[in-house]
Protein backbone atom coordinates (compact mmCIF):
# COMPACT_ATOMS: atom_id res chain seq x y z
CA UNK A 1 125.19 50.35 206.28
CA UNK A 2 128.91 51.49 206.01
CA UNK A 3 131.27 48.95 204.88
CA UNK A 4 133.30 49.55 208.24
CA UNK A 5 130.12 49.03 210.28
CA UNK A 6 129.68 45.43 212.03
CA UNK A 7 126.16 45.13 211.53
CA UNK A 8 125.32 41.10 210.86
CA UNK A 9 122.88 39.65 208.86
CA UNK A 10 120.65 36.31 209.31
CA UNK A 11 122.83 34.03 207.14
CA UNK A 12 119.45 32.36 205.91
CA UNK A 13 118.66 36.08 204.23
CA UNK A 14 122.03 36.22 202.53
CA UNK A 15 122.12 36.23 198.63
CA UNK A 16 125.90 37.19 198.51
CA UNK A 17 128.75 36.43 201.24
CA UNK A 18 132.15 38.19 200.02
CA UNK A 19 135.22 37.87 202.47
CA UNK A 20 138.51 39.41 202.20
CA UNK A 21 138.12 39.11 197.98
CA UNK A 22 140.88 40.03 195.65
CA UNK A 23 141.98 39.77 192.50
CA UNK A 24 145.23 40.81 191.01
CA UNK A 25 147.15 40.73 187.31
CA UNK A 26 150.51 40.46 186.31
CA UNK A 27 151.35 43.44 183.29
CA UNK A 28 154.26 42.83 181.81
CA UNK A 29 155.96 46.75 180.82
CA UNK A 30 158.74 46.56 178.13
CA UNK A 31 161.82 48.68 178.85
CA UNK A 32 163.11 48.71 175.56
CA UNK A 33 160.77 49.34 171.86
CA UNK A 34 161.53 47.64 169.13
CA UNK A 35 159.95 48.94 165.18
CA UNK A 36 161.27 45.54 163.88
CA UNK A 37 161.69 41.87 164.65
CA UNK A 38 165.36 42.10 162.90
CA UNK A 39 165.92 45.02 165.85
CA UNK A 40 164.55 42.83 168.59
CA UNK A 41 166.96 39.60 168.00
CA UNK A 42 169.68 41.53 167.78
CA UNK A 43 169.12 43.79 170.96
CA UNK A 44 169.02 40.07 172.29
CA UNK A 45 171.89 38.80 170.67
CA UNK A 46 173.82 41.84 171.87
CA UNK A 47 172.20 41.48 175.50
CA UNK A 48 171.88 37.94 176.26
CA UNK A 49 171.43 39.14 180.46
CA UNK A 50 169.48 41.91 179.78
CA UNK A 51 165.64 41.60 180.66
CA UNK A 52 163.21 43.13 177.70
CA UNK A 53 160.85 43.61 180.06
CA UNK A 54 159.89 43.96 184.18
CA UNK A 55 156.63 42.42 185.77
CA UNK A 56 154.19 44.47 187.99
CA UNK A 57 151.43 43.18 190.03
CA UNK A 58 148.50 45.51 189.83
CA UNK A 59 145.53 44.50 191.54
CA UNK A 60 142.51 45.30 190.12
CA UNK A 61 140.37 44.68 193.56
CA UNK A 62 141.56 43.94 196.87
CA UNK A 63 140.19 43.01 200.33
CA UNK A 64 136.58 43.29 199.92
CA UNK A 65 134.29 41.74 201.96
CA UNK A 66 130.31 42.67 202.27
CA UNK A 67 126.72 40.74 202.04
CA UNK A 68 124.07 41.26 199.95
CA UNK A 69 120.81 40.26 201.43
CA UNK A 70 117.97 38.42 199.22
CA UNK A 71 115.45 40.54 197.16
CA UNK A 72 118.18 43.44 197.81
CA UNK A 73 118.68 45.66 194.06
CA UNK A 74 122.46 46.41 194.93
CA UNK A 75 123.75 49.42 192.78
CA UNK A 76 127.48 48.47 192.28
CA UNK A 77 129.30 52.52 191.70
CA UNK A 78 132.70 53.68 190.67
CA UNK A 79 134.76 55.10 188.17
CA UNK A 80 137.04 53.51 185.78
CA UNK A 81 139.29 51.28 187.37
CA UNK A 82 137.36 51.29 190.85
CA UNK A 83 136.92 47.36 190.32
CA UNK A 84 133.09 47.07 189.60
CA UNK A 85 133.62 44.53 186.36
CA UNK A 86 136.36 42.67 187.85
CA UNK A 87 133.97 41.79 190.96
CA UNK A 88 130.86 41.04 188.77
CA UNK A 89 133.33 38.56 187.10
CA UNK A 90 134.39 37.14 189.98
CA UNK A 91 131.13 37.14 191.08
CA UNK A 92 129.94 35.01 188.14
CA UNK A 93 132.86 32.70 188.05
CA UNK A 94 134.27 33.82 184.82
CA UNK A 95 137.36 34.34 186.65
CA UNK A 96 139.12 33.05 190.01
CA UNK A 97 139.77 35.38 192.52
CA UNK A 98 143.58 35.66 193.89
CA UNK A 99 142.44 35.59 197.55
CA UNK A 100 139.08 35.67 199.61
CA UNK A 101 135.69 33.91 198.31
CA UNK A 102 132.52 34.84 197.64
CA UNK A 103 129.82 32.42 198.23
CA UNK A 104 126.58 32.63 196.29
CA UNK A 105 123.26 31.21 197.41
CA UNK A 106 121.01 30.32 194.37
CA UNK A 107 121.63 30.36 190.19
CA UNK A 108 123.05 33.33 188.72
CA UNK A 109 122.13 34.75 185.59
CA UNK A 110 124.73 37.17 184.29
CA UNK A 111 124.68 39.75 181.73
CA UNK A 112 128.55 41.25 181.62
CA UNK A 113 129.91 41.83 177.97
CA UNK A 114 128.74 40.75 174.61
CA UNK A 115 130.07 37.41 174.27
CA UNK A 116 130.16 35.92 177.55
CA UNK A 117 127.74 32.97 178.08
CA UNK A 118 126.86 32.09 174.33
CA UNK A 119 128.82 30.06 172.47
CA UNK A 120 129.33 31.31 168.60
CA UNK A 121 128.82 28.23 166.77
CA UNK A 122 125.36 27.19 167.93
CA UNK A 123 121.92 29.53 166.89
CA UNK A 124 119.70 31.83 168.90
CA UNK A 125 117.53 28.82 169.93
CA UNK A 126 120.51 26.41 170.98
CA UNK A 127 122.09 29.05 173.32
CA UNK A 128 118.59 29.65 174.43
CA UNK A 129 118.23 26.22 175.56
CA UNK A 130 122.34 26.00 176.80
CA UNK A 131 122.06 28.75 179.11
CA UNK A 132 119.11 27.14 181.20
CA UNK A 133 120.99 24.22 181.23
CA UNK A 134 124.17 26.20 182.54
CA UNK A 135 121.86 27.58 185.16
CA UNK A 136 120.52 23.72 186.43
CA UNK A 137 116.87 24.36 184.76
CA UNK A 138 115.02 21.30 182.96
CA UNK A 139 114.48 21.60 179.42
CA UNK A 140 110.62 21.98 180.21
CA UNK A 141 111.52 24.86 182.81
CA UNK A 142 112.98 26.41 179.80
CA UNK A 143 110.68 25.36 177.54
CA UNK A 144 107.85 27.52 179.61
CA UNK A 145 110.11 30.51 179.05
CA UNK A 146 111.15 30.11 175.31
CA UNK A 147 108.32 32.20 173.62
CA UNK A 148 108.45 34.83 176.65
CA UNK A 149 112.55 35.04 175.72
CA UNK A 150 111.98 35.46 172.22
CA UNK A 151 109.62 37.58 172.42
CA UNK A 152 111.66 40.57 174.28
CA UNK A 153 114.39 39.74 172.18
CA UNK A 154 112.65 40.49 168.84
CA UNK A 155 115.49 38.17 166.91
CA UNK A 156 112.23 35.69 165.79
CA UNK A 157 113.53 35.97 162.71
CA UNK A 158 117.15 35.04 163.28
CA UNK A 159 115.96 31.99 166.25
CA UNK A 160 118.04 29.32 163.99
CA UNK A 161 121.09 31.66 162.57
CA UNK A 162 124.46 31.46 164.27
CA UNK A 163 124.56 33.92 166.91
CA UNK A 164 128.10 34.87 165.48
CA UNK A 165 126.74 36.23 163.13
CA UNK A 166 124.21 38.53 165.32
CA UNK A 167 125.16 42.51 165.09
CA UNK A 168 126.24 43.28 168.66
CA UNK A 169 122.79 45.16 169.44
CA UNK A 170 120.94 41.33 168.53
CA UNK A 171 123.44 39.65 170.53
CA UNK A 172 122.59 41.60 173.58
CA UNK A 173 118.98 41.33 173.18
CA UNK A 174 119.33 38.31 173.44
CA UNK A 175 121.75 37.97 176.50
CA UNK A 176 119.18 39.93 178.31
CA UNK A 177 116.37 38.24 177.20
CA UNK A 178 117.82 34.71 178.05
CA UNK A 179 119.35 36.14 181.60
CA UNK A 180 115.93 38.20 182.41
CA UNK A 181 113.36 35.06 182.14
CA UNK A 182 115.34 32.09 183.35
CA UNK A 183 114.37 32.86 186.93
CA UNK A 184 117.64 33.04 188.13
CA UNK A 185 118.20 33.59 191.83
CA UNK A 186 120.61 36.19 191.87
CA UNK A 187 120.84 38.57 188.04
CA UNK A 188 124.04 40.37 187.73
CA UNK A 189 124.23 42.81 184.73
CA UNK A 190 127.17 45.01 183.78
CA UNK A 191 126.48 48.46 181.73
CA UNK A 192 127.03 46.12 178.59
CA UNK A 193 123.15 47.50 178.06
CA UNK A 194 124.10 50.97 176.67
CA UNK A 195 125.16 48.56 173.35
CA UNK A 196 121.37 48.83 172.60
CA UNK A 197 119.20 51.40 171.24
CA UNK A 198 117.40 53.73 173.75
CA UNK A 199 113.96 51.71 172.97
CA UNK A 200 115.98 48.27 173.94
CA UNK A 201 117.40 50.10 177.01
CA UNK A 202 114.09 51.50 178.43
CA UNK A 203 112.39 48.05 177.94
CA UNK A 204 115.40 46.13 179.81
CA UNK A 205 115.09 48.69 182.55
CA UNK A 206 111.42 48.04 182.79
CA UNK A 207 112.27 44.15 182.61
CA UNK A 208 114.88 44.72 185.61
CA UNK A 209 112.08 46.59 187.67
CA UNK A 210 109.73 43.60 187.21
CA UNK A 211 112.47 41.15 187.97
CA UNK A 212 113.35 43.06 191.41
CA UNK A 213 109.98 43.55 192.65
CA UNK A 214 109.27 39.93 191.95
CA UNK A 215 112.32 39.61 195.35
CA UNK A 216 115.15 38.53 193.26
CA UNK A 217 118.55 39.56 194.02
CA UNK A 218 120.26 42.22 191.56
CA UNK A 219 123.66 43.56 191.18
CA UNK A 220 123.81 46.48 188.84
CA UNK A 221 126.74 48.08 187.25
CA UNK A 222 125.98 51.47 185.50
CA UNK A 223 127.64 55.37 185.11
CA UNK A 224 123.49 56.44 184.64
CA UNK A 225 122.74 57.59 188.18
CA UNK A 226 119.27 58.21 187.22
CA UNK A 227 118.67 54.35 186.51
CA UNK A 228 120.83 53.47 189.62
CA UNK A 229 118.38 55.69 192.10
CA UNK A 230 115.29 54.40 190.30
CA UNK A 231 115.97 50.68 190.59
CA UNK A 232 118.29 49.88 193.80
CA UNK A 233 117.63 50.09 197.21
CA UNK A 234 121.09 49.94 198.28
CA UNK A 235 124.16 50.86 197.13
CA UNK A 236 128.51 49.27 196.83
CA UNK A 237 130.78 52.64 195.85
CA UNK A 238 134.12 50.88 194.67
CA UNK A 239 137.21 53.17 194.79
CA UNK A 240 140.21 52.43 193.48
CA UNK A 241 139.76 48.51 193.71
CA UNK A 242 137.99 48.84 197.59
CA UNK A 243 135.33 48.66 198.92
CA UNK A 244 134.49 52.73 200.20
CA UNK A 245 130.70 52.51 201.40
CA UNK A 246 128.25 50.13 201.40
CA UNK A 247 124.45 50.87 202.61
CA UNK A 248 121.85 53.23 201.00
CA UNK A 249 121.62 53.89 197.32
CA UNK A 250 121.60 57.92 197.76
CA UNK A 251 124.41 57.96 200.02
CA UNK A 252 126.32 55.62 197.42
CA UNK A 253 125.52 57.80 194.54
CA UNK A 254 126.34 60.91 196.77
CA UNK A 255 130.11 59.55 198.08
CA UNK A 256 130.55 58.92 193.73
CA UNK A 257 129.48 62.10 192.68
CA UNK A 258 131.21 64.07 194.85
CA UNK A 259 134.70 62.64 193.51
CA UNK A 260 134.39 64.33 190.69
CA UNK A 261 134.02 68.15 191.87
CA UNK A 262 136.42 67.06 194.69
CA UNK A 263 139.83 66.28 192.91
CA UNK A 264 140.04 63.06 195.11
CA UNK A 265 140.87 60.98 191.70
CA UNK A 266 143.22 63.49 189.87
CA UNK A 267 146.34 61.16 191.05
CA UNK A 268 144.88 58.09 189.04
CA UNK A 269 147.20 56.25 186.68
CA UNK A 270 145.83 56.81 183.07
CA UNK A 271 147.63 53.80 181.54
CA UNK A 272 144.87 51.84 183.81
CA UNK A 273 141.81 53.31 181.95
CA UNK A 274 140.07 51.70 179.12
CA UNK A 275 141.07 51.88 175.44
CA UNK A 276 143.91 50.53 173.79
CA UNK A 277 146.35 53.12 175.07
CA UNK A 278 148.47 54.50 172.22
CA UNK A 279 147.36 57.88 173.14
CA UNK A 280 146.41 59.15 176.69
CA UNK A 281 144.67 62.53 177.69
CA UNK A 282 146.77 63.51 180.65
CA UNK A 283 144.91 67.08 181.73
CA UNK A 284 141.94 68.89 180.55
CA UNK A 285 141.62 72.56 182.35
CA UNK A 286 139.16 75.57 181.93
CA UNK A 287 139.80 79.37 183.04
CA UNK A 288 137.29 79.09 185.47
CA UNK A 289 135.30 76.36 187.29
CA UNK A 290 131.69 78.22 187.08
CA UNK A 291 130.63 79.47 183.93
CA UNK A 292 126.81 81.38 183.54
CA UNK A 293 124.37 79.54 181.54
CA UNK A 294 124.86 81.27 177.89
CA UNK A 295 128.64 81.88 178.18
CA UNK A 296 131.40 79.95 175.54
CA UNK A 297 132.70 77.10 177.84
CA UNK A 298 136.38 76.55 176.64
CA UNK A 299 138.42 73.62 177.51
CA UNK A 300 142.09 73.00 177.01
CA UNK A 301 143.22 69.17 176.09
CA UNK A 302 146.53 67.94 176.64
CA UNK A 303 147.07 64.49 175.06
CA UNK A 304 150.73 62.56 174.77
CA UNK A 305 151.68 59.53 173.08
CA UNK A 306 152.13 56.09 174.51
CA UNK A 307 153.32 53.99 171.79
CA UNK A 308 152.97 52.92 168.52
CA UNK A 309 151.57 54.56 165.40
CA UNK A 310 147.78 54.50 164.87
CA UNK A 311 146.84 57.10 162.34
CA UNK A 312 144.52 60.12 162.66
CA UNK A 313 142.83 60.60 165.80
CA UNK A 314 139.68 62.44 166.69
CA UNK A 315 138.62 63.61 170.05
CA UNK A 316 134.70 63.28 171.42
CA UNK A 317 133.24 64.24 174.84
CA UNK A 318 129.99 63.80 176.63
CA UNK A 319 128.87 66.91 179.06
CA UNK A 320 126.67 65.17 181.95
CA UNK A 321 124.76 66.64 184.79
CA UNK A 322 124.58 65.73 188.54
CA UNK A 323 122.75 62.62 188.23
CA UNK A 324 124.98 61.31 185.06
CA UNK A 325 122.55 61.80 182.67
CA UNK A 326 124.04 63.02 179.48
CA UNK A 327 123.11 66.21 178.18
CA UNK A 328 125.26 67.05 175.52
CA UNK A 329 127.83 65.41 172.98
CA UNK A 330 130.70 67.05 170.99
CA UNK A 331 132.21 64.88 168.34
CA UNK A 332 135.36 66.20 166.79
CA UNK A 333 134.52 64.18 163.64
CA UNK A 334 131.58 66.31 162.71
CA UNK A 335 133.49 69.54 162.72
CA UNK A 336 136.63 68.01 160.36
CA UNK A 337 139.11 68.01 163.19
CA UNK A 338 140.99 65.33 163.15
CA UNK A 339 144.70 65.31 164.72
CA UNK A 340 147.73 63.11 163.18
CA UNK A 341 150.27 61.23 164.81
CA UNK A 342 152.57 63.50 167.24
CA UNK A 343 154.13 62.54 170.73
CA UNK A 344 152.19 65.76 172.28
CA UNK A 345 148.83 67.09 171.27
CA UNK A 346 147.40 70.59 172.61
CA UNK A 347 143.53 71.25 171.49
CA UNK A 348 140.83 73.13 172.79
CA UNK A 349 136.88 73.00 172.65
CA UNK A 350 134.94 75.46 172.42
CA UNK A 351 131.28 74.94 173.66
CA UNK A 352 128.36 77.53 172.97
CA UNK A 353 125.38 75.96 173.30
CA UNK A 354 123.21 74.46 174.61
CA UNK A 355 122.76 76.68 177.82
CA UNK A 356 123.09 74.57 180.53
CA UNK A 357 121.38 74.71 184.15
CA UNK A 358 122.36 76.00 186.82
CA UNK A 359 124.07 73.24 188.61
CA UNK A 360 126.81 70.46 188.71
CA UNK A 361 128.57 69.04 185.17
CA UNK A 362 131.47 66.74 184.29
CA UNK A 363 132.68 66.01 181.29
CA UNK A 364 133.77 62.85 179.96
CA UNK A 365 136.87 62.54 177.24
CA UNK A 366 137.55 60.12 174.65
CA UNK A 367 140.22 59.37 171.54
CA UNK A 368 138.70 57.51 168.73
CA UNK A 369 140.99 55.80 166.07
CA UNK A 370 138.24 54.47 165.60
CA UNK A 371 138.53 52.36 168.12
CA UNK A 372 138.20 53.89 171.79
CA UNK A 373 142.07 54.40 171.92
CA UNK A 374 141.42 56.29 175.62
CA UNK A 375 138.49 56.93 177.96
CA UNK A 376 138.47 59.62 180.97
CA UNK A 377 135.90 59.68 183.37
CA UNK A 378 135.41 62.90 184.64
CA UNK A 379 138.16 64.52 182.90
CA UNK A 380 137.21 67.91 184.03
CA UNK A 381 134.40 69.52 186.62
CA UNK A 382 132.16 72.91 186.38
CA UNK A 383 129.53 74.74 187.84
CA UNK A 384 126.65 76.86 185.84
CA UNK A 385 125.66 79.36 188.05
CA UNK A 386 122.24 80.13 188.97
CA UNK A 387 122.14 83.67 187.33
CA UNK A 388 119.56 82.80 183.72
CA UNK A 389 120.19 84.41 180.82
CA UNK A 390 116.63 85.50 180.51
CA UNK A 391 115.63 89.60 180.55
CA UNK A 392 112.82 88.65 182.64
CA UNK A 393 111.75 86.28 185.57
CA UNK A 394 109.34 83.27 186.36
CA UNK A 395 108.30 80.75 188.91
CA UNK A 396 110.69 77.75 189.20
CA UNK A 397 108.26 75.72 187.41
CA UNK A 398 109.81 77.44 184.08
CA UNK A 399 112.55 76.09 183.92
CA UNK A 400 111.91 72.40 186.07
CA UNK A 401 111.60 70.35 182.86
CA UNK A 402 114.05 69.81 180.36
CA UNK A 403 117.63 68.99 180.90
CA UNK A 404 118.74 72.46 179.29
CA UNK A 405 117.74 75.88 178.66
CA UNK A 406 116.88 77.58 175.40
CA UNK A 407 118.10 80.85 173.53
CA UNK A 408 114.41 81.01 172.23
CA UNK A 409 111.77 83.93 171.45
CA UNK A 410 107.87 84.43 170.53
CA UNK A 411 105.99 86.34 168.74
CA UNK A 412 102.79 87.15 166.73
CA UNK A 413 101.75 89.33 164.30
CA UNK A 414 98.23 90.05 165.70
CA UNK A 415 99.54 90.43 169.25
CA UNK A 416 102.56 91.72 171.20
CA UNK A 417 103.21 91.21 174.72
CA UNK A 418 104.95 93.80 177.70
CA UNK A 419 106.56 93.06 180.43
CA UNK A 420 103.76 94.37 182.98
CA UNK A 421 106.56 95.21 185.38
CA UNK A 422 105.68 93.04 188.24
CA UNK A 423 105.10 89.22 188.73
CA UNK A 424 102.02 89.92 190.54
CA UNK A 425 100.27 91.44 187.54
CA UNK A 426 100.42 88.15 185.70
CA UNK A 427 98.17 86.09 185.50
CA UNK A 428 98.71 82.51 187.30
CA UNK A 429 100.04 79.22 184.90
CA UNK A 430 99.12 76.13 186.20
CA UNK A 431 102.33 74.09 186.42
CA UNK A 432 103.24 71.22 183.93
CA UNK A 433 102.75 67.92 184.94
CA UNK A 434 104.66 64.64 184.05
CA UNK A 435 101.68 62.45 184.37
């Protein structure tokens, strides 16, 4: 239902309970830069009244209140800054919230970043064993588990190493692994997942499936619409630290989607994104909003300095279609662009292929340095219009299964085929099946 609906539900079938939660941070903005210590104590010394710096309160999530109900797969939605990994903190009681509660009815297992919930010192097999204990099990509850944990995890081999010395990708098999099979109540997983390969991802997908038809509870954090629509049954849309719709999964997944072609965001303050913030893109603009399938699609970047000096920079981008699956990637690195320090940076990229579908794209921006220095979600929206670049048509079912199209030809030697002028006079193709 809509989050300003009153439906109720039986408080005996409630997972979550959330009232009026919200959480806010104190960022400290310097008015005055210093390049050197010796330049800071004497600014002070010469201004012993004047502040250095002014605090703001920015709050990262306010006034939210909702209920999950048990064996519900809740899709939490947003963009950057919308609040989704403050409230799965909260949630988890990694951090207190500034006002509200939420009450949670049964052990949570959490999955939210790579290094929350182990501790560094102790191995694979200790952490195994601490995190059941975190989550009230007996050591013979986890004991049942151990072989089923290590198992999915594939890090046999490194059961009695330090897990601070794990790669990030071993770490997070791991998590998952440990979070997945100690029968928590109520699993909440952030999209710390994409740290894994695509094989890891596709099995913990899998793994989430069997834990939500088994009628555990399931908050979900992810930008991949696709896995959001497969797994949940009902949606939370977060916008701009509130709660904007609560209720079915589609709907959810619909309100999110549209803010991108919409221009809803565009006022959003790009110091609150992620990335360490030396450099921020401010605009990104095309000539036209709908491009045909085959033609260039050029882009215009403006990017201006924050602070400090970090070195070259290079610029990447992901191109993703309706559902957020991403379709392609351009990496400035690969081409030898790089760009050096400069308090304004004007670029443009230039993108010929592949030949996209007809439908709905945004495109997501990123400085490297190389470090993620700034990320923009949905720095720019476009259309590919439904006109193919093909001299000749088909059924639908010719084009209904790849993400892209192809500048492609055939041919043989022994035998050359004519356009027979007319559909009809072809002869009927069965149409591919998935199965």
């Amino acid at each position: 239902m809509s989050s300003n609906e009153t439906g109720k539900v039986d408080a005996k079938d409630v997972a979550i309970s959330v009232r009026n939660l919200g959480k806010s941070y104190t960022i400290s903005h310097q008015q005055v830069r210093f390049s050197t210590a010796a330049e800071a104590i004497m600014h002070r010394v010469r201004n012993p009244w004047k502040r250095a710096s002014e605090n703001e309160t920015f709050w990262a999530m306010e006034d939210m209140s909702f209920d999950v109900e048990r064996g519900d797969v809740v899709g939490v939605i947003g963009r950057n800054g919308a609040g989704k990994s403050t409230l799965l903190k909260v949630l988890s009681r990694i951090t207190e919230p500034t006002t509200g509660k939420a009450i949670m009815y049964g052990r949570v297992g959490s999955l939210l970043e790579v290094g929350t919930g182990f501790s560094g010192e102790l191995t694979g097999r200790e952490n195994i064993f601490l995190s059941g204990a975190i989550l009230g099990m007996t050591r013979r509850e986890t004991t049942q588990q151990f072989d089923a944990i290590v198992d999915f995890s594939g890090v046999e081999q490194f059961l009695d190493t330090p897990v601070k010395r794990y790669s990030s990708g071993m770490y997070v098999r791991l998590a998952f692994a440990v979070a997945a099979h100690l029968n928590p109540e109520i699993l909440i997983v952030d999209e710390v997942l994409a740290v894994g390969d695509a094989e890891f991802q596709k099995k913990c997908l899998g793994k989430m499936g069997e834990v939500a038809q088994s009628g555990r509870t399931v908050l979900f954090v992810s930008h991949n619409m696709q896995s959001v629509s497969l797994l949940c049954n009902k949606g939370l849309f977060l916008r701009k630290g509130r709660l904007d719709y609560q209720g079915s999964v589609h709907e959810a997944i619909q309100r999110y989607l549209t803010t991108f072609s919409s221009g809803i965001e565009e006022d959003e303050n790009p110091d609150i994104r992620p990335g360490s913030g030396e450099y921020r893109i401010m605009k990104v603009t095309s000539d036209t909003k709908m491009f045909t399938p085959e033609q260039t699609k050029t882009f215009r970047f403006r990017v201006e300095k924050r602070r400090g000096l970090i070195g070259r920079l290079a610029l990447t981008v992901t191109i993703l279609n309706e559902v957020g699956a991403e379709v392609a990637q351009c990496d400035s690195r690969f081409v030898g662009f790089w760009v050096d320090d400069t308090d304004t940076i004007e670029c443009e990229l230039s993108l010929r292929t592949p030949w996209l579908k007809p439908g709905t794209y945004r495109m997501d921006a990123y400085i490297l340095s190389p470090g993620v220095v700034d990320k923009y979600e949905g720095a720019c929206g476009f259309e590919v219009s439904p006109v193919l670049p093909y001299k000749h048509s088909a059924t639908d079912d010719a084009t209904a299964h790849a993400p892209i199209l192809s500048d492609f030809d055939w041919s043989s030697d022994e035998v050359r085929f004519v356009n027979r002028g007319s559909l009809d006079a072809l002869p009927e193709i069965p149409s591919m099946s998935r199965s």
